[in-house]
Protein backbone atom coordinates (compact mmCIF):
# COMPACT_ATOMS: atom_id res chain seq x y z
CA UNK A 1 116.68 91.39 92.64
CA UNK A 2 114.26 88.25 93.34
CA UNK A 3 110.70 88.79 93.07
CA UNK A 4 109.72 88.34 96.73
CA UNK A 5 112.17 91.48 97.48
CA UNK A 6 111.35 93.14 94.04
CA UNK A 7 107.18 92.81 95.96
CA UNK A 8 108.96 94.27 98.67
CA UNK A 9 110.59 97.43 96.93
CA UNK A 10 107.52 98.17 95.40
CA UNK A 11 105.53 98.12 98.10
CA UNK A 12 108.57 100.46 99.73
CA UNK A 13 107.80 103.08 96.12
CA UNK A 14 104.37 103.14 96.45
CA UNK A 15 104.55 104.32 99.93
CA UNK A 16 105.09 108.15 99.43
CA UNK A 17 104.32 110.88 97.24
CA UNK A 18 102.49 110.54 94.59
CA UNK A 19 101.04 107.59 96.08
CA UNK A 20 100.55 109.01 99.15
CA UNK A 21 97.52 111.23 99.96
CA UNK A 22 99.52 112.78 102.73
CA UNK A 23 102.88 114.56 103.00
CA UNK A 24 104.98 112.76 105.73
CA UNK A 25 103.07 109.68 105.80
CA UNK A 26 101.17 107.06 104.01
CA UNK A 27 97.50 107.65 103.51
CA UNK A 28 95.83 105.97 100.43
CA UNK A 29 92.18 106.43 100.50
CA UNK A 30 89.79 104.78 98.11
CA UNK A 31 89.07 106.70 94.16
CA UNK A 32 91.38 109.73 95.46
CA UNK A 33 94.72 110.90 92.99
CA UNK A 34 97.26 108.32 95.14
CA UNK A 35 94.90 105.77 94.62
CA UNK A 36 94.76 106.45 90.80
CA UNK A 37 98.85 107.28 90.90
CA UNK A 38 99.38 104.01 92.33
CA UNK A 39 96.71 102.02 89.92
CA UNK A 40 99.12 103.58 87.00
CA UNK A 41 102.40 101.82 88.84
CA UNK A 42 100.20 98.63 89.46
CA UNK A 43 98.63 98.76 85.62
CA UNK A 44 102.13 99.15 84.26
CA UNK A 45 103.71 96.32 86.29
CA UNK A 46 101.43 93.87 85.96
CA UNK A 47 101.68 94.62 81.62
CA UNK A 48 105.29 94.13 82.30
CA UNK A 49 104.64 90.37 83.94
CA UNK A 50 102.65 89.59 80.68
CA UNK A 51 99.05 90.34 81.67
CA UNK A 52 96.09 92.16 80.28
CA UNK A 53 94.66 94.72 82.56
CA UNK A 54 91.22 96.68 83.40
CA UNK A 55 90.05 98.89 85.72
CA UNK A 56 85.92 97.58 86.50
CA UNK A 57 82.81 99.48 87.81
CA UNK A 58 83.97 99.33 91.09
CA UNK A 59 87.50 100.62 90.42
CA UNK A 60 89.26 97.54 91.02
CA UNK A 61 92.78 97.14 88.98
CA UNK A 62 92.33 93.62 87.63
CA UNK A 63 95.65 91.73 85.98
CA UNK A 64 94.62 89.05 83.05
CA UNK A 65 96.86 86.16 82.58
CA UNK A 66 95.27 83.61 80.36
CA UNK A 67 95.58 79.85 80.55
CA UNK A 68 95.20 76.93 78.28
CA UNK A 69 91.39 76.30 78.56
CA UNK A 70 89.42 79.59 77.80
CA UNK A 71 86.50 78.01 79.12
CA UNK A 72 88.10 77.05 83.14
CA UNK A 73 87.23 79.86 85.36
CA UNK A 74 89.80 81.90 86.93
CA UNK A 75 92.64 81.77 90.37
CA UNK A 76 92.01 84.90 91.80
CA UNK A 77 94.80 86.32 93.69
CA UNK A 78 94.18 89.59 95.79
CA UNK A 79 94.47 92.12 98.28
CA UNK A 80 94.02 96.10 98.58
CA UNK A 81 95.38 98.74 97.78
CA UNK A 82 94.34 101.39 99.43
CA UNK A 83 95.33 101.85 103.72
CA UNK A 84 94.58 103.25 106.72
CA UNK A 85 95.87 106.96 108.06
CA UNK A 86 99.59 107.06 108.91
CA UNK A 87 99.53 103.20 108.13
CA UNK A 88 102.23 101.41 106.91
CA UNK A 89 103.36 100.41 103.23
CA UNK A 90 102.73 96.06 103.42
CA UNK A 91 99.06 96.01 104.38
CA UNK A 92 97.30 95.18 101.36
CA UNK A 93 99.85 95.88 98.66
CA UNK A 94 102.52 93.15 99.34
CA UNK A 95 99.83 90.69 98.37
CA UNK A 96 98.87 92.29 95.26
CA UNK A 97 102.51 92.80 94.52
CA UNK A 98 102.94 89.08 95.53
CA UNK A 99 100.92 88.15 93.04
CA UNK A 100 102.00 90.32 89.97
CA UNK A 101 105.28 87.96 90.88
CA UNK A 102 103.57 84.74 90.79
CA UNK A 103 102.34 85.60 87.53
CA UNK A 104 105.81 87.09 86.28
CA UNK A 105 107.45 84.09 87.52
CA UNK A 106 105.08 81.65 85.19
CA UNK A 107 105.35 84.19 82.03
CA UNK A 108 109.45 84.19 82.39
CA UNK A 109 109.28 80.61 82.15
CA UNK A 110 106.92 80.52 79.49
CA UNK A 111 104.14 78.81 81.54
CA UNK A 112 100.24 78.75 81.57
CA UNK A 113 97.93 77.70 83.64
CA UNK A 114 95.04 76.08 83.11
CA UNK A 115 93.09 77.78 84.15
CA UNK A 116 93.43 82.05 83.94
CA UNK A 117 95.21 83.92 86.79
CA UNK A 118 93.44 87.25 87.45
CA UNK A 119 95.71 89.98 90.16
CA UNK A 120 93.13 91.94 91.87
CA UNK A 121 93.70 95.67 93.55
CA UNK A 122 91.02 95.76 95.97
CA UNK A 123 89.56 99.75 96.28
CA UNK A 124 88.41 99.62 99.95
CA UNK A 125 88.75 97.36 102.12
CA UNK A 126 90.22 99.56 104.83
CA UNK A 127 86.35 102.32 104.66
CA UNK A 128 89.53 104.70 105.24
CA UNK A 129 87.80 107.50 103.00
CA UNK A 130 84.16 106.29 103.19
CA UNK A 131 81.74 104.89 106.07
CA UNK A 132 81.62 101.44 104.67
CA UNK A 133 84.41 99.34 103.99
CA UNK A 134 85.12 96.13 101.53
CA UNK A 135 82.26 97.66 99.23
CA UNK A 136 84.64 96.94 96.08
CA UNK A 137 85.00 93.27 96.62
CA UNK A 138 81.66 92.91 97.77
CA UNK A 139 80.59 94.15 94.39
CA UNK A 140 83.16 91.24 92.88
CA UNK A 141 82.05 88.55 95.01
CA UNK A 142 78.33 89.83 94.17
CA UNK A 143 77.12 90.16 97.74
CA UNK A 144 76.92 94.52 97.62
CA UNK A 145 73.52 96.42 98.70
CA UNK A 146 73.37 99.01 96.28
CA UNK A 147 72.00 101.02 99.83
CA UNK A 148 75.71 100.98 101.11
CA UNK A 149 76.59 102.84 98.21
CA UNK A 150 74.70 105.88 99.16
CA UNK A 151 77.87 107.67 101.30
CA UNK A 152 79.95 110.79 101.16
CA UNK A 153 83.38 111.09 102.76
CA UNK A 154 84.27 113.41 105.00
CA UNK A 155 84.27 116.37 102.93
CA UNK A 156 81.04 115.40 101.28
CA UNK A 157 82.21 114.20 98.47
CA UNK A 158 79.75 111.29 97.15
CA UNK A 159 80.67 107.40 96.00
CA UNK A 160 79.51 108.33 93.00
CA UNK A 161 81.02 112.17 92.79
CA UNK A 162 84.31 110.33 93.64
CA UNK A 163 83.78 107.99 90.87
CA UNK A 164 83.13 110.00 88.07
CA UNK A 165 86.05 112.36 89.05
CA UNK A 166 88.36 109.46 88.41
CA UNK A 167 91.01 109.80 85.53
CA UNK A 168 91.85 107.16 83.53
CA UNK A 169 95.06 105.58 84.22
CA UNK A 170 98.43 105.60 82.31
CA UNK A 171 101.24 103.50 83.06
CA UNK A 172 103.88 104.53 85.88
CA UNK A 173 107.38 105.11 85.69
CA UNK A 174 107.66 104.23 89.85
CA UNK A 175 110.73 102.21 88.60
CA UNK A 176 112.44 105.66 88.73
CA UNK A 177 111.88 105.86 92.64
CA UNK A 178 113.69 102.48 93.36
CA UNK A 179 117.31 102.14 93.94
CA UNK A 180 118.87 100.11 91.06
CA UNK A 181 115.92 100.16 88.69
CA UNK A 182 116.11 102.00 85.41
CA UNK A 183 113.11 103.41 83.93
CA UNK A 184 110.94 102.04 81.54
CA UNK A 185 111.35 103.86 78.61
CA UNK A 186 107.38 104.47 77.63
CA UNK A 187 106.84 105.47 73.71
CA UNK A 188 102.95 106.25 73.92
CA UNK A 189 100.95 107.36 77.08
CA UNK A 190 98.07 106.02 75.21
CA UNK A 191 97.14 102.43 76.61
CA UNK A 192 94.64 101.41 74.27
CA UNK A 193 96.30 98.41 71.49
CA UNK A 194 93.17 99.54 68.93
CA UNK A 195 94.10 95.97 67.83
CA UNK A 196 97.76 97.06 66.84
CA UNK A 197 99.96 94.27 68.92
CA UNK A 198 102.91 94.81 66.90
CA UNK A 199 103.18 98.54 67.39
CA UNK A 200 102.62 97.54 71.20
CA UNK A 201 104.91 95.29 71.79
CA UNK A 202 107.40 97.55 69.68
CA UNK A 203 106.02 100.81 72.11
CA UNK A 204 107.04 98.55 75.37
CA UNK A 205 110.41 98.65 76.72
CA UNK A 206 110.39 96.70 79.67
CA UNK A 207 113.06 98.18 82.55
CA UNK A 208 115.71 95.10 82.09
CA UNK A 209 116.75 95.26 86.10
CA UNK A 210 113.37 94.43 86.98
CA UNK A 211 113.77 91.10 85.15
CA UNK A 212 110.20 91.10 84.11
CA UNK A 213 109.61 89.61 80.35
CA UNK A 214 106.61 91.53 78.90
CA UNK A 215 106.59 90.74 75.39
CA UNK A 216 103.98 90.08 73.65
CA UNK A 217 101.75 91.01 77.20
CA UNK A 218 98.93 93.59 76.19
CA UNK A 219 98.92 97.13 77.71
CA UNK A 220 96.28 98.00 80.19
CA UNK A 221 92.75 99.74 78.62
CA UNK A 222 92.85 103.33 78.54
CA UNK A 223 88.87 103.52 80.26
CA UNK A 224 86.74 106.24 80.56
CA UNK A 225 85.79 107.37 84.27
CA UNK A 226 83.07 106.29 85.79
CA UNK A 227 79.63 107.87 85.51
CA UNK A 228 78.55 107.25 88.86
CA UNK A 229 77.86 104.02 90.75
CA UNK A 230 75.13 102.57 88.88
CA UNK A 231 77.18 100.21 86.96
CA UNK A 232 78.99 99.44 90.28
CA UNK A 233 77.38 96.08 90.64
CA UNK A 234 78.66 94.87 87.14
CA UNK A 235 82.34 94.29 88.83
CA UNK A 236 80.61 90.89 89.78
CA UNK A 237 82.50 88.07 88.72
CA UNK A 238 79.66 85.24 88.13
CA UNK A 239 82.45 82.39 88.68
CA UNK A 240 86.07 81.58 90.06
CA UNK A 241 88.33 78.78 90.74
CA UNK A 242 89.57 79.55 94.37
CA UNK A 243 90.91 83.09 95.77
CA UNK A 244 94.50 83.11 97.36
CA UNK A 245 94.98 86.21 99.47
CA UNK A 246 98.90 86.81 100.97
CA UNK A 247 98.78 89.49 103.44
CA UNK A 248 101.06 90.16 106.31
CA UNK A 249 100.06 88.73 109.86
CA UNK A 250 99.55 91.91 111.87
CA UNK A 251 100.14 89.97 114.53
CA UNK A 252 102.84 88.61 116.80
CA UNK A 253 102.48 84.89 116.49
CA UNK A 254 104.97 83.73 112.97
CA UNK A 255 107.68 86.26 114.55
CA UNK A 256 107.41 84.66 118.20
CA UNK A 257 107.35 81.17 116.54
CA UNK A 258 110.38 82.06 114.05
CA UNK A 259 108.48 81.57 110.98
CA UNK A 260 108.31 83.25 107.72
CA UNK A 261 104.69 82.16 106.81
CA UNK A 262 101.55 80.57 108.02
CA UNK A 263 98.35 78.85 106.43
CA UNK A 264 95.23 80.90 108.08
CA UNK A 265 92.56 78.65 109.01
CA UNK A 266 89.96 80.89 108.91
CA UNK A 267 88.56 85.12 109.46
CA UNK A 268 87.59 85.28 112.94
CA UNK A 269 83.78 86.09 113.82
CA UNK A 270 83.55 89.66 115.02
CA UNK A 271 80.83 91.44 117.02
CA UNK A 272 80.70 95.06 117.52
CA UNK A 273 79.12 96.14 120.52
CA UNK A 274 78.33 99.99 121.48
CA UNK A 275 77.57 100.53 125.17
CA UNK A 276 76.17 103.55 127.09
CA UNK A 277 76.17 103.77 131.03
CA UNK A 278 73.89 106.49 132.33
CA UNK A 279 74.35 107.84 136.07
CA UNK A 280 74.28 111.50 137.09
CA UNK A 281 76.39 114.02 136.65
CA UNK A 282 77.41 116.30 139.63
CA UNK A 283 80.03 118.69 140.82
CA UNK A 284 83.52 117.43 141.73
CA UNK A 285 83.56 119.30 145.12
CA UNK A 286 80.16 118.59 146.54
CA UNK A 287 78.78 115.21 145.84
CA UNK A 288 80.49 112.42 148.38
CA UNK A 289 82.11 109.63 147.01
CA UNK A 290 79.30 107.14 148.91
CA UNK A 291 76.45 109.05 147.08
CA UNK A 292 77.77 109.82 143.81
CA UNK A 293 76.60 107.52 140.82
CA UNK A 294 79.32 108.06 138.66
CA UNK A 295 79.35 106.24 135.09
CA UNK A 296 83.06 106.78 134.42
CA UNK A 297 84.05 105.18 137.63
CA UNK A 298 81.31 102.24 136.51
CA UNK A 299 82.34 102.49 133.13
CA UNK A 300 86.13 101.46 133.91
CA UNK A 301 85.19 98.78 136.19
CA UNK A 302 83.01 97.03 133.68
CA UNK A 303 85.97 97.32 131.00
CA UNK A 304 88.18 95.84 133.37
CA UNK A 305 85.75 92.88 133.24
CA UNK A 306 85.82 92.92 129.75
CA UNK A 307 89.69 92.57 130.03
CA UNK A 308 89.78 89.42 132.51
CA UNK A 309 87.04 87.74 130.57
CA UNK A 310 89.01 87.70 127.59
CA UNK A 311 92.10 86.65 129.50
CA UNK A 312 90.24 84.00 131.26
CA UNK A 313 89.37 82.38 128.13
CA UNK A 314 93.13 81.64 127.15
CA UNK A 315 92.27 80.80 123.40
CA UNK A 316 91.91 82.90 120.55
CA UNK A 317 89.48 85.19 122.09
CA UNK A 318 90.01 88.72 122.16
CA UNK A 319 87.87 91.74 123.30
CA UNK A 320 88.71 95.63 123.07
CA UNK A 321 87.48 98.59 124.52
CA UNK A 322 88.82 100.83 121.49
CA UNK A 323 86.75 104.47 121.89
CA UNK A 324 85.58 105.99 124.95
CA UNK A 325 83.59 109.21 125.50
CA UNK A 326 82.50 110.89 129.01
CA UNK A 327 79.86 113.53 129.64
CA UNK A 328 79.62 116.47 129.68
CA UNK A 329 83.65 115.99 129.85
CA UNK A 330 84.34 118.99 132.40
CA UNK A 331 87.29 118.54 134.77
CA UNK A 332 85.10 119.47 137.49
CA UNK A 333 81.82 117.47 136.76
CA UNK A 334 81.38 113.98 137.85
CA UNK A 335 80.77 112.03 134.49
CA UNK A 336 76.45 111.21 134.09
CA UNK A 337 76.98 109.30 130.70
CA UNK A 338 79.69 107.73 129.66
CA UNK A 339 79.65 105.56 125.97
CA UNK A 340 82.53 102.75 124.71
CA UNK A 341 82.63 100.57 122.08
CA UNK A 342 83.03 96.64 122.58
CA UNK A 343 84.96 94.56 119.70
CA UNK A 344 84.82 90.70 120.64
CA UNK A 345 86.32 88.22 118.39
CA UNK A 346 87.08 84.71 117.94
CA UNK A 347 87.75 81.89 115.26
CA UNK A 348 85.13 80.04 117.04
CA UNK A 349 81.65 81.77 116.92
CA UNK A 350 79.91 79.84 119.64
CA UNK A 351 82.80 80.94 121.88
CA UNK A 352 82.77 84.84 121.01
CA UNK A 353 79.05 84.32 121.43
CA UNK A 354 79.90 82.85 125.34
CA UNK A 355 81.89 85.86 125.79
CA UNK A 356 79.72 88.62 124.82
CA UNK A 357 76.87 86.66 127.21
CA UNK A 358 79.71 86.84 130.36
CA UNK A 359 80.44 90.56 129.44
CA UNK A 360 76.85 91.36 129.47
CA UNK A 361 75.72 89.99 132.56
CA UNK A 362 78.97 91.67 134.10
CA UNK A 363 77.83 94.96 132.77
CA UNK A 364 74.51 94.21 134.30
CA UNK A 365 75.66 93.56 137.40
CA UNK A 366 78.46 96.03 137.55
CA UNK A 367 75.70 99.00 136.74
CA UNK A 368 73.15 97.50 139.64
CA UNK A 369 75.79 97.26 142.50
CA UNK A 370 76.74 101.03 141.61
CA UNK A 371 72.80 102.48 140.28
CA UNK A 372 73.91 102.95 137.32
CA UNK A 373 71.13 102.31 133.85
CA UNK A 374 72.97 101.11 131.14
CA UNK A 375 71.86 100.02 127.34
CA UNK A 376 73.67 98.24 124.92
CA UNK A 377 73.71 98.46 121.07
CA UNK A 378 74.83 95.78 118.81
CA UNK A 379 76.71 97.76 115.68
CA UNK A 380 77.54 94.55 113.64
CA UNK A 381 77.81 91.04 113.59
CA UNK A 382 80.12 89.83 111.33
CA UNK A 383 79.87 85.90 111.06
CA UNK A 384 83.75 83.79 111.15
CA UNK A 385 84.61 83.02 107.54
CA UNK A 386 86.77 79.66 107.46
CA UNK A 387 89.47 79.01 104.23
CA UNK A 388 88.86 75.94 102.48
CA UNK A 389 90.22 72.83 103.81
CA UNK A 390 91.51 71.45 100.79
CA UNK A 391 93.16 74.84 99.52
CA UNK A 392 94.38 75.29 103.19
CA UNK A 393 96.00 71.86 102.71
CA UNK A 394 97.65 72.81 99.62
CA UNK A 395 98.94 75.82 101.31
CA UNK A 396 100.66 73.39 103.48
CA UNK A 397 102.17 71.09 101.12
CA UNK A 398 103.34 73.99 99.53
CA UNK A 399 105.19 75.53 102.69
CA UNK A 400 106.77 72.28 103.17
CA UNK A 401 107.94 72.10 99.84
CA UNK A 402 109.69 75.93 100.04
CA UNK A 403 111.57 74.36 103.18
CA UNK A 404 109.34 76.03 106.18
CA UNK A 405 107.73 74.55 108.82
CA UNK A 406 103.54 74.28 108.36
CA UNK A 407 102.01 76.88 110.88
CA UNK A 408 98.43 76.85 110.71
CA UNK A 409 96.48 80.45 112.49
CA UNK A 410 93.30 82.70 112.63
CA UNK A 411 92.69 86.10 111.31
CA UNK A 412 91.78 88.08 113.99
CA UNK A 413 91.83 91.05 111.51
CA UNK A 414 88.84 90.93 108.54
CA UNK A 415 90.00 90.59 105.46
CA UNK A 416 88.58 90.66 101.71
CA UNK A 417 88.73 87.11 101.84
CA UNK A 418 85.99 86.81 104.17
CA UNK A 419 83.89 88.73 101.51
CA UNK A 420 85.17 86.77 98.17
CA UNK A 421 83.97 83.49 100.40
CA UNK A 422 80.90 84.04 99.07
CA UNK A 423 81.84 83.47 95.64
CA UNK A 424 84.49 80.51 95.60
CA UNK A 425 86.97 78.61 98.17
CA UNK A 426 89.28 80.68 99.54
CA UNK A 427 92.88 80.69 100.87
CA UNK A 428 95.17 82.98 102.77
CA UNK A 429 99.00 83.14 103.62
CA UNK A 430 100.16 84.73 106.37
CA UNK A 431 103.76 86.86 106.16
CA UNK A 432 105.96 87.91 109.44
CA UNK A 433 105.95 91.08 110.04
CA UNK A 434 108.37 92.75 112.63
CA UNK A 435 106.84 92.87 116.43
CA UNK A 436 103.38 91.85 114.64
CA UNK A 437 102.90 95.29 114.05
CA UNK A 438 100.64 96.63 111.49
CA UNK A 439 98.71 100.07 110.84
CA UNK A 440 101.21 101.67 111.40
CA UNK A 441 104.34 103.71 110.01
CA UNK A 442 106.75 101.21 111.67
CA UNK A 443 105.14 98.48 109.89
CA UNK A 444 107.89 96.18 108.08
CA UNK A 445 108.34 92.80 106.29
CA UNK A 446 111.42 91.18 105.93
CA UNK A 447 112.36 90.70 101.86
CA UNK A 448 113.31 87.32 102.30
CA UNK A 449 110.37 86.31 103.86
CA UNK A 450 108.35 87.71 101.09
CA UNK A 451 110.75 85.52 98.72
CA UNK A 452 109.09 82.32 100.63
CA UNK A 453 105.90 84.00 100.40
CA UNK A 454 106.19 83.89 96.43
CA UNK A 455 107.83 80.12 96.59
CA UNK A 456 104.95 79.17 98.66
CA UNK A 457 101.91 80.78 96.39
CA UNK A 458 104.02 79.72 93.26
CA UNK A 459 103.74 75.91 94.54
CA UNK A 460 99.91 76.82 95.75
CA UNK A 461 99.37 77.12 91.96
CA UNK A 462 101.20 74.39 90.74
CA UNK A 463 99.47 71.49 92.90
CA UNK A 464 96.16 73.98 92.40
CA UNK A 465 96.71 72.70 88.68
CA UNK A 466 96.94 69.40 89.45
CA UNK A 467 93.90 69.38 91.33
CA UNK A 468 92.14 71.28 89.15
């Protein structure tokens, strides 16, 4: 088995029980026992593909692989790890997995860097579990309000209860869940090397059909839970060469185009709007239609507006209507207040920013013609975070060197790219995924397509060393 469908497989394993905080389904939230179950697997793997590994303040799995100069600063290649509800199995992990490869790939070959390769499991970039989301590569990229670490999860659990709860972690024998792959015979559950390299590398079997050398690669660091989240902030990483994020599409456009892969351009700039339309409620039998002031009925005209604005546009611009709530929601009272949320986005800010000016005054003039009051709330305003030109441009030489046409695309989804920004250039690769689907059970990536993938970030990180 390659690597790109060996990322593939895993990604396949980790997507059930014990990884899996729910029993028919995929739910991984952030610091709960799937999240530590699949941190073992990852910890474990990425030993096997010759790396050192830690677990941080934050709870990030991190993946060492040195290079020739201790004093360069580091490639970081990530993604996360944890997902939505009922998502599906690629989001997140097949880049982390992706780059475990990339990394395997250069230790089979007996190959470094360099500059150090670090593989980083994001915690939480989905906010699945908590009310804030991207909190753990925040705290890496060193842009994280301690304030936004003051939240329970729906059960009341605290950050920093969650934190301190969590177990250190041992490595995994997932293997044993894959079709084909023997497991890796494990002498000691104790990770710590206490300095003893010999009696580790004579503890370490690796599983020989996974193909991954890991001799002479240090065990991951047995570390004690957390104590709260006062040391969260110390997961900062004061300096880093670039960040290279894979991550599949979830979108239509590589499948519709027949590609494999893409070079994203850029995180598009999103603005979060919540809107409230007051009128008066009445009952269903009495009130005529001519005199009723009905904010449902206004409520679905002005999203229809929202709609042909965004269609009007015909660029990258998209707007969605994605919760709705009517009062006092009786089947025989006219609505009186009605509130929706309002996601605009675009790779372009100053057009987004047109947009949400249109769909206001449309909303303003929707309410007036029907005497309706309205107000409108702005929830966030998340800024578009371009890749780096020259990285993106190594991206493409890259895909043209694996063979594949150069596709170049926005994110319309955020990413923890967007947040690492903030802390050194930064690149993403798009991977197909079938009918652009995403977040979602049905959610699938071809295993040959993540073998370009890995071609592709393996000759990022060749001409990366060249430039470097």
């Amino acid at each position: 088995m390659v690597g790109g469908a060996r990322a593939v497989a895993r990604c396949d394993a980790l997507g059930g029980a014990p990884y899996s905080d729910m029993p028919d389904g995929l739910y991984r939230g952030y610091l709960t026992p799937a999240y530590a179950a699949a941190q073992d697997a990852l910890a474990g793997w990425m030993a096997d593909a010759g790396m050192t590994v830690r677990r941080d303040p934050a709870a990030n799995l991190i993946g060492h692989y040195a290079g020739t100069d201790v004093q360069a600063p580091a490639l970081l290649i990530g993604s996360h790890l944890d997902s939505v509800r009922d998502g599906g199995r690629y989001d997140g992990p097949l880049g982390i997995l992706l780059g475990i490869e990339a990394v395997a790939a250069l230790h089979a070959a007996g190959r470094r860097m360099r500059f150090p390769i670090e593989v980083i499991a994001f915690g939480d970039e989905e906010g699945s579990r908590f009310p804030a989301a991207m909190l753990t590569s925040r705290a890496v990229a060193g842009t994280l309000d301690v304030a936004a670490l003051e939240v329970a999860d729906a059960d009341g659990v605290t950050l920093a209860e969650a934190l301190a709860t969590l177990p250190p972690f041992v490595l995994s024998e997932v293997e044993a869940q894959i079709p084909g792959a023997a497991l890796a015979a494990r002498a000691s559950t104790s990770l710590s090397t206490n300095g003893d390299e010999d009696a580790l590398a004579a503890n370490r079997h690796p599983s020989a059909s996974w193909g991954l050398p890991g001799e002479g690669a240090s065990a991951p660091q047995k570390t004690p839970a957390s104590a709260g989240v006062t040391a969260f902030g110390e997961a900062r990483i004061p300096e880093a060469l670039a960040y290279l994020e894979a991550h599949i599409e979830q979108g239509p456009v590589l499948e519709a185009e027949g590609l494999a892969v893409g070079t994203v351009t850029g995180i598009a700039a999103q603005l979060r709007l919540q809107a409230s339309v007051i009128g008066v409620a009445g009952h269903a039998g009495t009130a005529s239609m001519p005199l009723r002031r009905d904010a449902l009925a206004g409520a679905a005209e002005m999203m229809l507006a929202i709609e042909r604005i965004a269609r009007a546009d015909a660029s990258d611009l998209v707007a969605t209507v994605g919760r709705i709530e009517a009062l006092p929601g009786a089947a025989n009272v006219i609505p009186g207040t009605v509130r929706f949320t309002i996601d605009i986005r675009s790779g372009d800010p100053a057009r987004r920013d047109r947009a949400a000016e249109a769909i206001l005054d449309a909303i303003a003039a929707i309410a007036d013609a029907r005497g309706l009051d309205f107000d409108v709330d702005h929830i966030h305003d998340l800024p578009a975070s371009p890749c780096d030109p020259a990285l993106m441009d190594l991206l493409d030489a890259a895909t043209a060197a694996a063979g594949q046409p150069m596709r170049r695309l926005v994110s319309g989804a955020g990413h923890d790219a967007m947040v690492m920004a903030a802390l050194c250039p930064t690149a993403m690769l798009f991977v197909r995924c079938r009918g652009g689907i995403s977040h979602n059970p049905a959610e699938h990536v071809d295993p040959a397509d993540a073998e370009i993938a890995l071609r592709v970030m393996l000759g990022f990180i060749e001409r990366l060393g060249d430039a470097a």
